[in-house]
C-alpha atoms as a PDB file:
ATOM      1  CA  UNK A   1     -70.140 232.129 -74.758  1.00  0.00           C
ATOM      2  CA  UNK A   2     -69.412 228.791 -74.211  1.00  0.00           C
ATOM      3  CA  UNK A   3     -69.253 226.203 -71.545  1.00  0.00           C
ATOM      4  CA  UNK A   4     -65.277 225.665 -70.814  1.00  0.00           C
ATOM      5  CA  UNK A   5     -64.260 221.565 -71.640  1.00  0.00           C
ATOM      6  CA  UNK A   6     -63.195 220.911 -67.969  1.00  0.00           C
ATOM      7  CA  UNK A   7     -66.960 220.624 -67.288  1.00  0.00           C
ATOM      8  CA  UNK A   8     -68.096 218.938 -70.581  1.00  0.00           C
ATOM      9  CA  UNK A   9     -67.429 215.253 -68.620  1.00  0.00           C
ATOM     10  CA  UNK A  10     -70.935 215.375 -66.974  1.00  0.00           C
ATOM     11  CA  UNK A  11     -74.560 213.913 -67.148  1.00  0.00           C
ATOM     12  CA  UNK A  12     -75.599 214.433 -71.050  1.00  0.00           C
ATOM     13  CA  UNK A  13     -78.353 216.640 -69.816  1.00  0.00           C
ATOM     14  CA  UNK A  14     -76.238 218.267 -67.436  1.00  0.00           C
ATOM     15  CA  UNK A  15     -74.189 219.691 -70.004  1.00  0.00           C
ATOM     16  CA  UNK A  16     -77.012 220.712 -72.288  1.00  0.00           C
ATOM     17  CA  UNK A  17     -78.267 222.794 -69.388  1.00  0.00           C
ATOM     18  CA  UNK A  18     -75.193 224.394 -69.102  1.00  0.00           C
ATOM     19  CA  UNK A  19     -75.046 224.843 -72.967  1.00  0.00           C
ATOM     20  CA  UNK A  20     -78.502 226.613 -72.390  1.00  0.00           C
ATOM     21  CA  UNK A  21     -77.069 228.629 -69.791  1.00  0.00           C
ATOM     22  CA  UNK A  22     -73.787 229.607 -71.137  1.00  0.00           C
ATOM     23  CA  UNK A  23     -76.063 231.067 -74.298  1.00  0.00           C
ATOM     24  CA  UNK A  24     -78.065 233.320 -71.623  1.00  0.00           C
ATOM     25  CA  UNK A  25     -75.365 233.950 -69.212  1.00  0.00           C
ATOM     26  CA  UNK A  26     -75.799 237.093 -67.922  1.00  0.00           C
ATOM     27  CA  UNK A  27     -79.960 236.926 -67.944  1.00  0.00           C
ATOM     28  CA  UNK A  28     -80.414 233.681 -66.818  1.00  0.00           C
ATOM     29  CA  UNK A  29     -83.093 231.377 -67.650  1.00  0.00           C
ATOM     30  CA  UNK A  30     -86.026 229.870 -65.817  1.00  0.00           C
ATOM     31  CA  UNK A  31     -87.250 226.135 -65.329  1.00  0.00           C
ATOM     32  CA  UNK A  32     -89.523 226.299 -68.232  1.00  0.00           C
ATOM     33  CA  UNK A  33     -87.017 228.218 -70.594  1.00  0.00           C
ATOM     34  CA  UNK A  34     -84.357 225.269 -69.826  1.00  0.00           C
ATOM     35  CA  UNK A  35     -87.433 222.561 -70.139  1.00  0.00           C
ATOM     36  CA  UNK A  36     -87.996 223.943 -73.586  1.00  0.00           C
ATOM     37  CA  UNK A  37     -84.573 224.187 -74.735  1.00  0.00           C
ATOM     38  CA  UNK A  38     -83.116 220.823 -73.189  1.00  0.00           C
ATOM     39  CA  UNK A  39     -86.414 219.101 -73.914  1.00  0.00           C
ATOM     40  CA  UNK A  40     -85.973 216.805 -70.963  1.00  0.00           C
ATOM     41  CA  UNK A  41     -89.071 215.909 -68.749  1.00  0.00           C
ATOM     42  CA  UNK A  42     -89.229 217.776 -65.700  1.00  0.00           C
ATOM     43  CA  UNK A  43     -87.820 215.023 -63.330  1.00  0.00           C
ATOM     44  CA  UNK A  44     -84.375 214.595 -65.503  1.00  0.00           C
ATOM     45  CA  UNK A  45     -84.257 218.646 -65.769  1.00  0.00           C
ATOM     46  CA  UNK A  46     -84.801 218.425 -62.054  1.00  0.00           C
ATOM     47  CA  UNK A  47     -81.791 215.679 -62.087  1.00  0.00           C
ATOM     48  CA  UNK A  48     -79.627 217.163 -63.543  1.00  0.00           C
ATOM     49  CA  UNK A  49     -80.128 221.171 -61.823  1.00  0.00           C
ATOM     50  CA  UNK A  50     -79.618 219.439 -58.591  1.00  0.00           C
ATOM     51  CA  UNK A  51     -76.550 217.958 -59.282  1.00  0.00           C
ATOM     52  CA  UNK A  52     -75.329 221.401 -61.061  1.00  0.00           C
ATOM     53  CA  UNK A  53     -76.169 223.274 -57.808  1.00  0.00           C
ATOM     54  CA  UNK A  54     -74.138 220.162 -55.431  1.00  0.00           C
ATOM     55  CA  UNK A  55     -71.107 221.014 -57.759  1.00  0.00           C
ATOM     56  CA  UNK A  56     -71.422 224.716 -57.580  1.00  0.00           C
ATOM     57  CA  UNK A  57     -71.837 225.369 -61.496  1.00  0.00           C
ATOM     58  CA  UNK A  58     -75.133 227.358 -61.259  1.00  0.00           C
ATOM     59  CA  UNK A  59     -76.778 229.841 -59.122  1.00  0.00           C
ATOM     60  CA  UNK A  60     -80.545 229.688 -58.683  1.00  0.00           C
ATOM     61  CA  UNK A  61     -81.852 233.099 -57.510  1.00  0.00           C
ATOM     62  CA  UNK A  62     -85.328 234.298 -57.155  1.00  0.00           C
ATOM     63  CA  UNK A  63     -87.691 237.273 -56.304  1.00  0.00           C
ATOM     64  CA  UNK A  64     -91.313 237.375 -55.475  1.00  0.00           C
ATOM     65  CA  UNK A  65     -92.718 236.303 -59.346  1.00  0.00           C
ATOM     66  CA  UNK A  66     -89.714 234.389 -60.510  1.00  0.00           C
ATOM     67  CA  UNK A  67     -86.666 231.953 -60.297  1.00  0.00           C
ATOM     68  CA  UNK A  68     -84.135 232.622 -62.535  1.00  0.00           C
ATOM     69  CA  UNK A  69     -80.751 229.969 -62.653  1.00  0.00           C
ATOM     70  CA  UNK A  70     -77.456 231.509 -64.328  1.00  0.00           C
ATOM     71  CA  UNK A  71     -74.305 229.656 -64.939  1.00  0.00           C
ATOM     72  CA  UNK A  72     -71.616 230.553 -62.385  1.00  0.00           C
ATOM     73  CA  UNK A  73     -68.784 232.580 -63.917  1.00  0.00           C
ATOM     74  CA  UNK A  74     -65.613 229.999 -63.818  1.00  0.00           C
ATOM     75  CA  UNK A  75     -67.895 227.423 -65.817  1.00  0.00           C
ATOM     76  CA  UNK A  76     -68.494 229.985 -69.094  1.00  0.00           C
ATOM     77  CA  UNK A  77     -65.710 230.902 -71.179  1.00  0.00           C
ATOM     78  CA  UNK A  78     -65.294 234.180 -72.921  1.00  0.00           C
ATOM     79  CA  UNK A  79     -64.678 234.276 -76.632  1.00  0.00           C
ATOM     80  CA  UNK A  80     -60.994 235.335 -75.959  1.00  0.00           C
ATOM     81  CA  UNK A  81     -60.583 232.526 -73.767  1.00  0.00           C
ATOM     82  CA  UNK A  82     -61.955 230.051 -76.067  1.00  0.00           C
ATOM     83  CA  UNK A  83     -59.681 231.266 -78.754  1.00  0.00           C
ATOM     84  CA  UNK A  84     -56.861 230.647 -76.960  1.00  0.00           C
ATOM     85  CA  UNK A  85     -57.970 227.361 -76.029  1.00  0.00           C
ATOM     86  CA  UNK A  86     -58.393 226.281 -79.809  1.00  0.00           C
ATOM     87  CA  UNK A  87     -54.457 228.072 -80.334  1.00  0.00           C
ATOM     88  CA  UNK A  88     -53.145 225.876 -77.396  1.00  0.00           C
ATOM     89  CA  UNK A  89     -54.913 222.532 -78.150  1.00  0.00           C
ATOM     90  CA  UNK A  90     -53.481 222.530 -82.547  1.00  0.00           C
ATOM     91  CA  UNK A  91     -49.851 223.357 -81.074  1.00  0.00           C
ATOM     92  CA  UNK A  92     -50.542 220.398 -78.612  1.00  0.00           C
ATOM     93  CA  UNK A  93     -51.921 218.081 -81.553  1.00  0.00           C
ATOM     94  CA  UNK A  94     -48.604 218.679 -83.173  1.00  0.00           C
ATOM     95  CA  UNK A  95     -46.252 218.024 -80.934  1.00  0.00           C
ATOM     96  CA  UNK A  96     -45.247 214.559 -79.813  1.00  0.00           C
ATOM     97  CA  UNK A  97     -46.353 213.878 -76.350  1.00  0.00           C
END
């Protein structure tokens, strides 16, 4: 899964945090899972999941041992979307607009 391009125009480390996300979609990941795979320092991760959560592009639930944050659904494409996203962006390349 990917993230879909529409939200690719955000903060650099926004969008790696989605990236992270998008790979673990369904599982979610926790602060220290996204620390180690965006290797930002804990104030820019902090940044950056705060203004995910403002615009409604992750979901931060938690139980008694754990917070877990998982990419809301519209944000992650599916492979079959992405496919036809690639399809409809080379017939767009071709034609003159």
């Amino acid at each position: 899964m990917q993230v879909k391009p529409e939200y690719r125009n955000r903060d650099e480390t926004e969008v790696e945090v989605l990236d992270a996300l998008a790979d673990r979609h369904e599982e979610g990941m926790t602060v220290f899972e996204l620390r180690a795979k965006v290797e930002e320092d804990i104030d820019t991760l902090e940044d950056a999941l705060a203004g995910l959560k403002a615009a409604h592009l992750i979901e931060v639930s938690g139980d008694d041992d754990r917070t877990v944050i998982v990419p809301e659904d519209h944000v992650v494409t599916t492979t079959n979307d992405a496919d036809e996203d690639d399809f409809a962006d080379r017939i767009r390349d071709r034609l003159p607009f």
